[in-house]
C-alpha atoms as a PDB file:
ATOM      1  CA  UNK A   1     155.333  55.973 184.133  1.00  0.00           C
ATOM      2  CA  UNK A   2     153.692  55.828 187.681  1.00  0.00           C
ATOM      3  CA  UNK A   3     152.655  59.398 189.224  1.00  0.00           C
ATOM      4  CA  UNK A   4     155.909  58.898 192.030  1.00  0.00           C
ATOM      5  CA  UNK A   5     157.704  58.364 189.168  1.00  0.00           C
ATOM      6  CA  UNK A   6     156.225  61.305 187.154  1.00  0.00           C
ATOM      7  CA  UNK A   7     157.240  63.582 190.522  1.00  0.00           C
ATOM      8  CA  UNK A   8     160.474  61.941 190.531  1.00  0.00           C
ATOM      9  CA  UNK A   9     161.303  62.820 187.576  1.00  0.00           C
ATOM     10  CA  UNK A  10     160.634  66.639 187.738  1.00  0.00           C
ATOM     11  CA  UNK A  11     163.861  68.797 186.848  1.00  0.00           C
ATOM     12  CA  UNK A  12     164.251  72.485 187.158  1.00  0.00           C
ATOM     13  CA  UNK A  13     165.635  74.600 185.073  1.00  0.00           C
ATOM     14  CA  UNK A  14     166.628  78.551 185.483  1.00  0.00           C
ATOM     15  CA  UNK A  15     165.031  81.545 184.202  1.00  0.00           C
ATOM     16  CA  UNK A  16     166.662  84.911 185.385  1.00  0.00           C
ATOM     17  CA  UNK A  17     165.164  84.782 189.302  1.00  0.00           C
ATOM     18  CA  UNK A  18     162.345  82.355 188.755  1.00  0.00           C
ATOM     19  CA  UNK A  19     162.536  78.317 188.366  1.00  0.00           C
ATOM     20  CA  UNK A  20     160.226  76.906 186.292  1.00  0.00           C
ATOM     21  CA  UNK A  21     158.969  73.297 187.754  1.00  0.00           C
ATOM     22  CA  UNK A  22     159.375  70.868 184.464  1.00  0.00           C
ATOM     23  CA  UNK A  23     157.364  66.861 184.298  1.00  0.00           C
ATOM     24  CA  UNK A  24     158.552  64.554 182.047  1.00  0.00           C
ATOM     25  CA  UNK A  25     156.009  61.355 181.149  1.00  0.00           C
ATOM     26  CA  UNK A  26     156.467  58.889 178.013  1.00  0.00           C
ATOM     27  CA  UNK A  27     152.984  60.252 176.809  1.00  0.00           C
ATOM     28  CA  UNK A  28     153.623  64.332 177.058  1.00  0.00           C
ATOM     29  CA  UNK A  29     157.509  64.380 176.902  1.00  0.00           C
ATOM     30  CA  UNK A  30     158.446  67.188 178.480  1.00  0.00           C
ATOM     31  CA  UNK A  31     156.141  69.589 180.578  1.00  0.00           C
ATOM     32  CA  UNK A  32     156.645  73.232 182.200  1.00  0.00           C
ATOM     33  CA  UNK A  33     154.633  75.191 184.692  1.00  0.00           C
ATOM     34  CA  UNK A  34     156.250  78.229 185.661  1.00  0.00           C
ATOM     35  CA  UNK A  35     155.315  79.586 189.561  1.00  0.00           C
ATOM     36  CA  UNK A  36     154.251  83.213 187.681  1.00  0.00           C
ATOM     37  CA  UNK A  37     151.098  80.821 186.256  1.00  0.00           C
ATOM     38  CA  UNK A  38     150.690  80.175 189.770  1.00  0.00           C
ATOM     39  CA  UNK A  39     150.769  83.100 191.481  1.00  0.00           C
ATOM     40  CA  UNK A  40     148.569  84.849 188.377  1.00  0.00           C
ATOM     41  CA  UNK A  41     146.110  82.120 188.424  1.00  0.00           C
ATOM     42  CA  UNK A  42     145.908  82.042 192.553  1.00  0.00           C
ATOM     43  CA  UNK A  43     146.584  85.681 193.957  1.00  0.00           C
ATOM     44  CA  UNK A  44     145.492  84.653 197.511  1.00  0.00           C
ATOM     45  CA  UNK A  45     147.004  80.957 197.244  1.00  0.00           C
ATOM     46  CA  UNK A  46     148.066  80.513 201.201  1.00  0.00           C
ATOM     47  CA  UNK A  47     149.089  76.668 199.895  1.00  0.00           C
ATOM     48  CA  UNK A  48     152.970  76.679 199.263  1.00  0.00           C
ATOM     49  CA  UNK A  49     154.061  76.335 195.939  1.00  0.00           C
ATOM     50  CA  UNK A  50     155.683  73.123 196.330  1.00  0.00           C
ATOM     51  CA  UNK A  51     151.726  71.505 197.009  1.00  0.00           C
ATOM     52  CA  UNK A  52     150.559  73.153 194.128  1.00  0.00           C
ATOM     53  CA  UNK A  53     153.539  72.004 191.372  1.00  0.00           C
ATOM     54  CA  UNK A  54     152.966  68.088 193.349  1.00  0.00           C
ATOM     55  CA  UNK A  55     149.158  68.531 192.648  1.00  0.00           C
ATOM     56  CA  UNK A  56     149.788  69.410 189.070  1.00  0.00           C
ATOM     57  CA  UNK A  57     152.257  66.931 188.480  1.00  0.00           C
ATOM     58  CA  UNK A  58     149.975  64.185 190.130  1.00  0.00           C
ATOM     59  CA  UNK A  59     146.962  64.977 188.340  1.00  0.00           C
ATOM     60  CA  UNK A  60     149.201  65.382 185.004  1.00  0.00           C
ATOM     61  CA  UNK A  61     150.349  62.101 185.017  1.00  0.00           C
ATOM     62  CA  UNK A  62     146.908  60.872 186.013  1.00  0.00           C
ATOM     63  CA  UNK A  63     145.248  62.818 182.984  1.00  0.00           C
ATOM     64  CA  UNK A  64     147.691  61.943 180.853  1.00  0.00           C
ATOM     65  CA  UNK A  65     147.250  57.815 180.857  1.00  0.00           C
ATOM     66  CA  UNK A  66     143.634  58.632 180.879  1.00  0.00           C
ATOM     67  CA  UNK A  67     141.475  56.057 177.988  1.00  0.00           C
ATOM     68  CA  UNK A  68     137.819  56.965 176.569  1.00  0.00           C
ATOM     69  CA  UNK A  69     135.052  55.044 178.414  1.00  0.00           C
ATOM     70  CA  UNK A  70     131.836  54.751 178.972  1.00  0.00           C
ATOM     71  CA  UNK A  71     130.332  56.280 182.010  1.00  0.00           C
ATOM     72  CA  UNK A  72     128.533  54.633 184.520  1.00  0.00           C
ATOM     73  CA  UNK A  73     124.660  56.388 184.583  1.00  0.00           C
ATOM     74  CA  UNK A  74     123.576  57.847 187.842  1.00  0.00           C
ATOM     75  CA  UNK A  75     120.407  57.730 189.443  1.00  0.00           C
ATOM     76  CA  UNK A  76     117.651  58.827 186.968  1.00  0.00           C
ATOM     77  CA  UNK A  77     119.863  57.237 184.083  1.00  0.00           C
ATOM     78  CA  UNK A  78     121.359  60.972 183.412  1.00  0.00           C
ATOM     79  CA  UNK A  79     125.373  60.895 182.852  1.00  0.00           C
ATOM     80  CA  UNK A  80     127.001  63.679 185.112  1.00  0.00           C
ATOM     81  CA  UNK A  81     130.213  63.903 183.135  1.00  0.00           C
ATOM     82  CA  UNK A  82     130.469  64.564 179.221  1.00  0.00           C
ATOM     83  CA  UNK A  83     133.909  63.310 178.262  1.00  0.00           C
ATOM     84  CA  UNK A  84     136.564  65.071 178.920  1.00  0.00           C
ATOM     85  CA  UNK A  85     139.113  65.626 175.780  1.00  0.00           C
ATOM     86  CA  UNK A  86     142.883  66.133 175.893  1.00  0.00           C
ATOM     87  CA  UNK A  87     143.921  69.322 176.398  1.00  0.00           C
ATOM     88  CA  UNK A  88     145.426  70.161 172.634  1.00  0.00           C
ATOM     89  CA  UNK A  89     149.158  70.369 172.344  1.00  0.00           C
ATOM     90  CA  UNK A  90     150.860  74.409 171.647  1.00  0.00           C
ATOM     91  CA  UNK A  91     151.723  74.299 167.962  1.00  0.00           C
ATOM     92  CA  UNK A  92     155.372  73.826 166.976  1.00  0.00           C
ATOM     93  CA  UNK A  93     156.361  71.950 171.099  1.00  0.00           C
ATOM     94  CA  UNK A  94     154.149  69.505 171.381  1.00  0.00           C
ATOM     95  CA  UNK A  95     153.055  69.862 174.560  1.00  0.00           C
ATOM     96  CA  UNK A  96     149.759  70.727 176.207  1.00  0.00           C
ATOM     97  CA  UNK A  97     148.778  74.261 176.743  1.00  0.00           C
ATOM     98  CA  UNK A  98     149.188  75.407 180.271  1.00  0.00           C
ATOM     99  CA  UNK A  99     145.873  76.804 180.961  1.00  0.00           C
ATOM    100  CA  UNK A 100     143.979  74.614 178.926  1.00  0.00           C
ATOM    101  CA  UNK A 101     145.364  71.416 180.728  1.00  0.00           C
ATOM    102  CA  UNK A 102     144.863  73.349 184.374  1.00  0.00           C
ATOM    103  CA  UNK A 103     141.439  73.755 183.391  1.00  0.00           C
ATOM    104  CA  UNK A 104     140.785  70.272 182.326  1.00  0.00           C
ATOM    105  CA  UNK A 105     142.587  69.354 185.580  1.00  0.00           C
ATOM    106  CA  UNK A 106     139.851  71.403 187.778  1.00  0.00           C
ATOM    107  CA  UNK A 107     137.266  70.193 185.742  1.00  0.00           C
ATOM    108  CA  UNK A 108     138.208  65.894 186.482  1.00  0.00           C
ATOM    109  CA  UNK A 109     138.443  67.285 190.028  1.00  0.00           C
ATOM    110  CA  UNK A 110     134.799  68.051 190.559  1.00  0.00           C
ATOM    111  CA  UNK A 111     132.221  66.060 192.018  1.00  0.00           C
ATOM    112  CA  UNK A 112     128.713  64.335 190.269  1.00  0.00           C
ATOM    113  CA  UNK A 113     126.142  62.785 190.889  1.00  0.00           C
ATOM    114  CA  UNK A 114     128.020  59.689 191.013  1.00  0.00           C
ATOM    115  CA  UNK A 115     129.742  60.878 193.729  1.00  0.00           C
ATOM    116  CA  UNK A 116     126.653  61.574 195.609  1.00  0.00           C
ATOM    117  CA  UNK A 117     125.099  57.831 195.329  1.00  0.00           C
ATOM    118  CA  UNK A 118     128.229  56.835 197.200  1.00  0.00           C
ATOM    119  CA  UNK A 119     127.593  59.268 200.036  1.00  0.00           C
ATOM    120  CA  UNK A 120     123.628  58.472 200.403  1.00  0.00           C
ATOM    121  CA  UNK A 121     125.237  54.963 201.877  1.00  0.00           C
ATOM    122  CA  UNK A 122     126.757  57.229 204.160  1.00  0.00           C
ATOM    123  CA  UNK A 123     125.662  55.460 207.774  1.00  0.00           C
ATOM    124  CA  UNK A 124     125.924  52.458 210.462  1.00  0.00           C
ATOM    125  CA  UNK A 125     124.426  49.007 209.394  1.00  0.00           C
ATOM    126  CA  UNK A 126     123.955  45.576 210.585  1.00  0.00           C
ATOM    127  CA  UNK A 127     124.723  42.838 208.210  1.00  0.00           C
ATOM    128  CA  UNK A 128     124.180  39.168 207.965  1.00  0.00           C
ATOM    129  CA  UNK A 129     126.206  37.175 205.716  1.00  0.00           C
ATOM    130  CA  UNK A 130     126.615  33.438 204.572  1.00  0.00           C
ATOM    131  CA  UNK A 131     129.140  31.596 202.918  1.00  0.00           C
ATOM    132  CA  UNK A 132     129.489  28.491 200.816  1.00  0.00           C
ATOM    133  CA  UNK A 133     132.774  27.014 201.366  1.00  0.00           C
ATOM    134  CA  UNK A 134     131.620  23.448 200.784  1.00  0.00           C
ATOM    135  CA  UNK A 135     132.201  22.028 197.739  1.00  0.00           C
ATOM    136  CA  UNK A 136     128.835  20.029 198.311  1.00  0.00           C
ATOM    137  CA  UNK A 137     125.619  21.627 196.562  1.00  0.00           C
ATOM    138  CA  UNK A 138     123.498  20.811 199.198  1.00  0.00           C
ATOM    139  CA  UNK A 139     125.441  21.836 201.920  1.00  0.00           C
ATOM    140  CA  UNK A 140     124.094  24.273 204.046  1.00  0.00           C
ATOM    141  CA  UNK A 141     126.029  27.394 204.142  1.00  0.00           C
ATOM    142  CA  UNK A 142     127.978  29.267 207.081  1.00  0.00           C
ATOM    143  CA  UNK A 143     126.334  31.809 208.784  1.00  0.00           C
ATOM    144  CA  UNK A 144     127.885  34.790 211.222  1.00  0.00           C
ATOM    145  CA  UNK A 145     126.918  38.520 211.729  1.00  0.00           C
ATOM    146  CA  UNK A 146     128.657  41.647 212.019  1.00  0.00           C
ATOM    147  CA  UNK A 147     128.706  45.481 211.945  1.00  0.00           C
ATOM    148  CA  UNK A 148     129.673  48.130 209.069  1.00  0.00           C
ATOM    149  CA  UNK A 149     130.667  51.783 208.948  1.00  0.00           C
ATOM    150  CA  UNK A 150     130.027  53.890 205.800  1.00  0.00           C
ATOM    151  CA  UNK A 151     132.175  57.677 205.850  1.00  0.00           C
ATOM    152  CA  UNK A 152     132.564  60.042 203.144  1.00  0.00           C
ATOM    153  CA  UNK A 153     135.510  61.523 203.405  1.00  0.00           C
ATOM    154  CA  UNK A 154     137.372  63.991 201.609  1.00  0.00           C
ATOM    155  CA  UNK A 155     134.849  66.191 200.726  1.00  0.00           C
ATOM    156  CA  UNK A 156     132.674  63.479 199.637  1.00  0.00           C
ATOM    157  CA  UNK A 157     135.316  62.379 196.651  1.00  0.00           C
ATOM    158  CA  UNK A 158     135.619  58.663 198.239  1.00  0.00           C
ATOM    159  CA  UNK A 159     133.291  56.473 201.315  1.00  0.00           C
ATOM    160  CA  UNK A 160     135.370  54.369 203.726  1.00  0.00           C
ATOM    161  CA  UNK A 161     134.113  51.474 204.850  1.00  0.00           C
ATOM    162  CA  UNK A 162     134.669  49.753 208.637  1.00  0.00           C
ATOM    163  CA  UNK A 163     133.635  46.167 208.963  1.00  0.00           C
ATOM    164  CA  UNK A 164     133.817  44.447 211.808  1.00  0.00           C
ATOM    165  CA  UNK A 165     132.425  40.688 213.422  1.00  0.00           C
ATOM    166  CA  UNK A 166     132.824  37.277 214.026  1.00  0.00           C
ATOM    167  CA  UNK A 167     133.356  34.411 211.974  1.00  0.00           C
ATOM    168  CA  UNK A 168     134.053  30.447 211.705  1.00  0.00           C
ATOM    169  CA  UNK A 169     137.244  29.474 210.499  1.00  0.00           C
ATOM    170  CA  UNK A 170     139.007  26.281 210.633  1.00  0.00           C
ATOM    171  CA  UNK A 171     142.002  26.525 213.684  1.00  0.00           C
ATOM    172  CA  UNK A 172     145.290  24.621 213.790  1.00  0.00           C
ATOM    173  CA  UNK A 173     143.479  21.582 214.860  1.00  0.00           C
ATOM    174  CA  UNK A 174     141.039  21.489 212.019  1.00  0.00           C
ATOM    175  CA  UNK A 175     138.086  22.536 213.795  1.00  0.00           C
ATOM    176  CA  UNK A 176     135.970  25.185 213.270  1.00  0.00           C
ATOM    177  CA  UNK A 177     136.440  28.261 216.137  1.00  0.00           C
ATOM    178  CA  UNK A 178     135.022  32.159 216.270  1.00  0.00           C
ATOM    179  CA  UNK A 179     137.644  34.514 214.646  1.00  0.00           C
ATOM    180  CA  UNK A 180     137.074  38.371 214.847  1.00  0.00           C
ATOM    181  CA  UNK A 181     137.020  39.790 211.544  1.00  0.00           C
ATOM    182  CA  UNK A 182     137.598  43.334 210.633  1.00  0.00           C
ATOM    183  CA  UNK A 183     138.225  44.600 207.143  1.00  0.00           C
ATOM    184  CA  UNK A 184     138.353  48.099 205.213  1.00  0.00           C
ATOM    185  CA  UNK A 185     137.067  49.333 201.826  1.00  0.00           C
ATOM    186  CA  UNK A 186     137.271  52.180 200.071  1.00  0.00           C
ATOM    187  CA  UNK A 187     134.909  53.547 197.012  1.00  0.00           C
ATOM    188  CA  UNK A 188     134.943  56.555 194.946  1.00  0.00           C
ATOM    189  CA  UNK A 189     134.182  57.247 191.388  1.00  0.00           C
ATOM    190  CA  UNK A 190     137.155  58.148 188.885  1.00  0.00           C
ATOM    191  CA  UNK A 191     135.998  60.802 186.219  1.00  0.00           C
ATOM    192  CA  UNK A 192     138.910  59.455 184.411  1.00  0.00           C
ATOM    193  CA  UNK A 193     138.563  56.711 183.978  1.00  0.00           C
ATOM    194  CA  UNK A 194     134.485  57.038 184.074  1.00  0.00           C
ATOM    195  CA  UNK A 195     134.308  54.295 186.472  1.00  0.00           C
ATOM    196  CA  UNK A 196     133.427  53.490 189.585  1.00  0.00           C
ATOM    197  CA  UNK A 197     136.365  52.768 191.670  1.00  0.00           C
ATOM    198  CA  UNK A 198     137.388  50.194 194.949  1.00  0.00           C
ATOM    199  CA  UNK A 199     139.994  48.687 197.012  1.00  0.00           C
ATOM    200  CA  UNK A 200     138.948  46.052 200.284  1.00  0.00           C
ATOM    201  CA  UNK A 201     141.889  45.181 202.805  1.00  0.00           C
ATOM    202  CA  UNK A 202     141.353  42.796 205.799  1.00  0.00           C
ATOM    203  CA  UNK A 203     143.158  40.796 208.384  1.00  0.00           C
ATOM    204  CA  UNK A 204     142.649  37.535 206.659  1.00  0.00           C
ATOM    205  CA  UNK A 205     145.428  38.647 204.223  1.00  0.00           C
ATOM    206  CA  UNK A 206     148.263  40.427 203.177  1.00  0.00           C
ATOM    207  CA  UNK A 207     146.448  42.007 199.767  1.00  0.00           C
ATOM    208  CA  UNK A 208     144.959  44.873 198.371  1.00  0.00           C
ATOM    209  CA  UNK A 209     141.838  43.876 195.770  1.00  0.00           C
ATOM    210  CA  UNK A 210     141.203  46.739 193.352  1.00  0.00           C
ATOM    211  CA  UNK A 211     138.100  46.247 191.670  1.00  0.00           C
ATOM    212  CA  UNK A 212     136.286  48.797 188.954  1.00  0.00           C
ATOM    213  CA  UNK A 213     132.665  48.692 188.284  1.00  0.00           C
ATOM    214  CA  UNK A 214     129.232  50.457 186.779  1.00  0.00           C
ATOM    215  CA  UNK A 215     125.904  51.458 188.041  1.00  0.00           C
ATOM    216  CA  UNK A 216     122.360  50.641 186.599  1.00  0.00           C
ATOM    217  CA  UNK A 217     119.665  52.800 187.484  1.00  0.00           C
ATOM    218  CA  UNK A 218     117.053  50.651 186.363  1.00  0.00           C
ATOM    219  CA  UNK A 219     117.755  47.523 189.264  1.00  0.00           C
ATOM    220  CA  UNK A 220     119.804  50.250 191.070  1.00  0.00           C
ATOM    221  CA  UNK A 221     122.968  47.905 191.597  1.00  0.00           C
ATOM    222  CA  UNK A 222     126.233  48.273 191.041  1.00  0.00           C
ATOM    223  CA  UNK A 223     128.892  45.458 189.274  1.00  0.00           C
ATOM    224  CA  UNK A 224     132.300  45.427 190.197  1.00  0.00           C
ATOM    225  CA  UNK A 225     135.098  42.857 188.966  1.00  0.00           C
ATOM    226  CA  UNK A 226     138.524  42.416 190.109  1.00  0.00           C
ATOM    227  CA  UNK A 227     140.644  39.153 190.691  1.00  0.00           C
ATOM    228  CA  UNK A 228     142.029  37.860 193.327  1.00  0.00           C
ATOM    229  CA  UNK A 229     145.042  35.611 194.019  1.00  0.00           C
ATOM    230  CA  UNK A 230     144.464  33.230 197.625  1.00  0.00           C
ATOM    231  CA  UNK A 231     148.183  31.232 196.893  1.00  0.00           C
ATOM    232  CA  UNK A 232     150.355  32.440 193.985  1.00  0.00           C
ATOM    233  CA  UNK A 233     149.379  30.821 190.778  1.00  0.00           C
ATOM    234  CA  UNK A 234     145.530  30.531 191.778  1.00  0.00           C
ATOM    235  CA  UNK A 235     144.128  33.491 190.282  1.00  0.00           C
ATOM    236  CA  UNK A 236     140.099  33.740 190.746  1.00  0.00           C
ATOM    237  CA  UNK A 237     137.978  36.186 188.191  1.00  0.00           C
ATOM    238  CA  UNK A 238     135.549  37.635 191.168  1.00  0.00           C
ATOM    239  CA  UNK A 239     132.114  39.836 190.153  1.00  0.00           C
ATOM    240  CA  UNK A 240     130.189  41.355 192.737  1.00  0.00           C
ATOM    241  CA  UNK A 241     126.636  42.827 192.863  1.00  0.00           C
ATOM    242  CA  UNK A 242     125.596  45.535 195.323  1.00  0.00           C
ATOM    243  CA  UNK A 243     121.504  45.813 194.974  1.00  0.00           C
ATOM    244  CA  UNK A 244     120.206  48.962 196.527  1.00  0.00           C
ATOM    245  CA  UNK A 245     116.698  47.949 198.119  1.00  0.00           C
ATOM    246  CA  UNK A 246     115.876  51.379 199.568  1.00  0.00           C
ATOM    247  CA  UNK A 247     117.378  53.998 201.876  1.00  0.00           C
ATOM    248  CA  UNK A 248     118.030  51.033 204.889  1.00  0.00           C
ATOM    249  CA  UNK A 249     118.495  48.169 203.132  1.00  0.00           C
ATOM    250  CA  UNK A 250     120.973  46.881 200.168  1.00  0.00           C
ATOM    251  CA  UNK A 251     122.910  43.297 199.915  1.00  0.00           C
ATOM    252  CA  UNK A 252     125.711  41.830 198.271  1.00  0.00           C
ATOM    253  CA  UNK A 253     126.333  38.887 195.619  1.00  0.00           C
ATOM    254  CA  UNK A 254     130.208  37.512 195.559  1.00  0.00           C
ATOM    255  CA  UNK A 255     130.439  35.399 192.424  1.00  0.00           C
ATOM    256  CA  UNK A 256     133.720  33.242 191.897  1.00  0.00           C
ATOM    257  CA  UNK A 257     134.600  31.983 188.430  1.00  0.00           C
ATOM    258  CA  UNK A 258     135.484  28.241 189.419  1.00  0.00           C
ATOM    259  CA  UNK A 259     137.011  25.586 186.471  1.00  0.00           C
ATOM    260  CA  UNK A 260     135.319  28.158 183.761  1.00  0.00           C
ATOM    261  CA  UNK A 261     131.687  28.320 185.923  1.00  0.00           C
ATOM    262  CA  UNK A 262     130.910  31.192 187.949  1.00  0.00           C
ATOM    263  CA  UNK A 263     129.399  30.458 191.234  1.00  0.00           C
ATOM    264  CA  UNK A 264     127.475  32.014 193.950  1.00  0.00           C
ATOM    265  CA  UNK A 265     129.973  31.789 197.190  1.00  0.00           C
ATOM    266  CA  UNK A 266     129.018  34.574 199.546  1.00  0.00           C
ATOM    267  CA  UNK A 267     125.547  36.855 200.073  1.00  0.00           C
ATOM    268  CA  UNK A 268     125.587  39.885 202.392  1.00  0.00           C
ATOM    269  CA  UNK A 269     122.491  41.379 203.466  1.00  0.00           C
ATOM    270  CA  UNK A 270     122.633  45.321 205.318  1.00  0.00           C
ATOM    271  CA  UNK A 271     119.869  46.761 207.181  1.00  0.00           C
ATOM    272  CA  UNK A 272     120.744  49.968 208.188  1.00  0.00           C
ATOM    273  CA  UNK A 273     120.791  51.028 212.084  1.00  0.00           C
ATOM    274  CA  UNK A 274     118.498  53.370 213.586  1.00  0.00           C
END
């Protein structure tokens, strides 16, 4: 079940004067918080009570599809997160134990060091980039330039990414024109799922592309892999490689997995305003 539907699903049920808030998900069954947890847990909560039951709701149904993986080492090859285990169930119900699972809840929420490699992109940058749209080998590659954004936001939990330039794309004649180009990403790390997380929008589509990826310490890259789908039935296995030079510099690698062969089809190099 999807965390709308998770919400969705929330019933109430009466108790005297007080309504407990009750989730219902295929993995927990059913799941009550009562507001006197609340209120005992959060004597000066100023957040309404509705916020707090949709936050533990969201997070619930998060936490509860959750699957063991490795995480991704940060800088220095230390892991920030141990592995977080389910909250165990109340004997006799079934379900999770309040506090325990509002503690486990808190703990996902916090940030690492993960989330701190994100942020040190944090900054404006130039970039160059080149593309190899012809099929021929030996074809030399397009060529444009352009301008990118890097924002943490939300207390540093995710960076947003503004791109913006020029590029050459074929018109309605066939022939090759400037287009403006201007995309969006978005990055975090999920200490879920112990991955690093994306998504990349721009206005050469009508997509999202959600890709998931690690960190090596050692080259100090990341590797992300998604798929993406150009015209329906043409789906594309895509890997990308973000190499970290240094504080001012870093470049991307866009591999495309074409007729079984992966292949080298777009290089981004950032150098880092001043």
């Amino acid at each position: 079940m999807s965390v709308v539907a998770a919400v969705s699903a929330a019933v109430r049920r009466q108790r005297g004067a007080v309504t407990d808030f009750c989730f219902w998900n295929s993995t927990l069954g059913v799941f009550c918080l009562s507001p006197r947890y609340f209120l005992f847990h959060n004597p000066d909560m100023k957040t309404s009570l509705i916020v707090t039951v949709f936050f533990a709701a969201t997070s619930l149904a998060v936490t509860s599809f959750a699957q063991p993986t490795t995480t991704s080492p940060p800088p220095g090859g230390k892991v920030a997160n141990t592995p977080q285990a389910a909250a165990p169930a109340q004997p006799g119900t079934g379900q999770p134990n309040a506090a325990d699972m509002m503690k486990q809840m808190m703990e996902l929420s916090k940030l690492n060091e993960n989330h701190k490699l994100l942020s040190s992109l944090d900054g404006n940058w130039d970039y160059s980039i080149k593309f190899w749209m012809n099929p021929d080998p030996n074809a030399k590659p397009q060529e444009s330039k352009g301008t990118a954004t890097r924002k943490s936001i939300m207390g540093g939990r995710y960076v947003m990414m503004d791109v913006s330039g020029k590029m050459q794309m074929p018109g309605e004649d066939g022939k090759m024109k400037d287009m403006m180009f201007k995309g969006m990403g978005m990055e975090g790390y999920d200490n879920v799922k112990k991955k690093f997380v994306a998504s990349w929008i721009d206005n050469m589509g009508t997509g999202i592309e959600f890709s998931e990826g690690t960190y090596d310490p050692a080259t100090k890259s990341f590797t992300y892999t998604s798929e993406m789908e150009p015209v329906p039935g043409m789906k594309t296995a895509i890997r990308e490689v973000i190499k970290v030079a240094d504080n001012n510099h870093m470049s991307l690698e866009w591999y495309e997995n074409q007729g079984g062969q992966e292949k080298k089809t777009m290089e981004i190099n950032y150098t880092k305003k001043k």
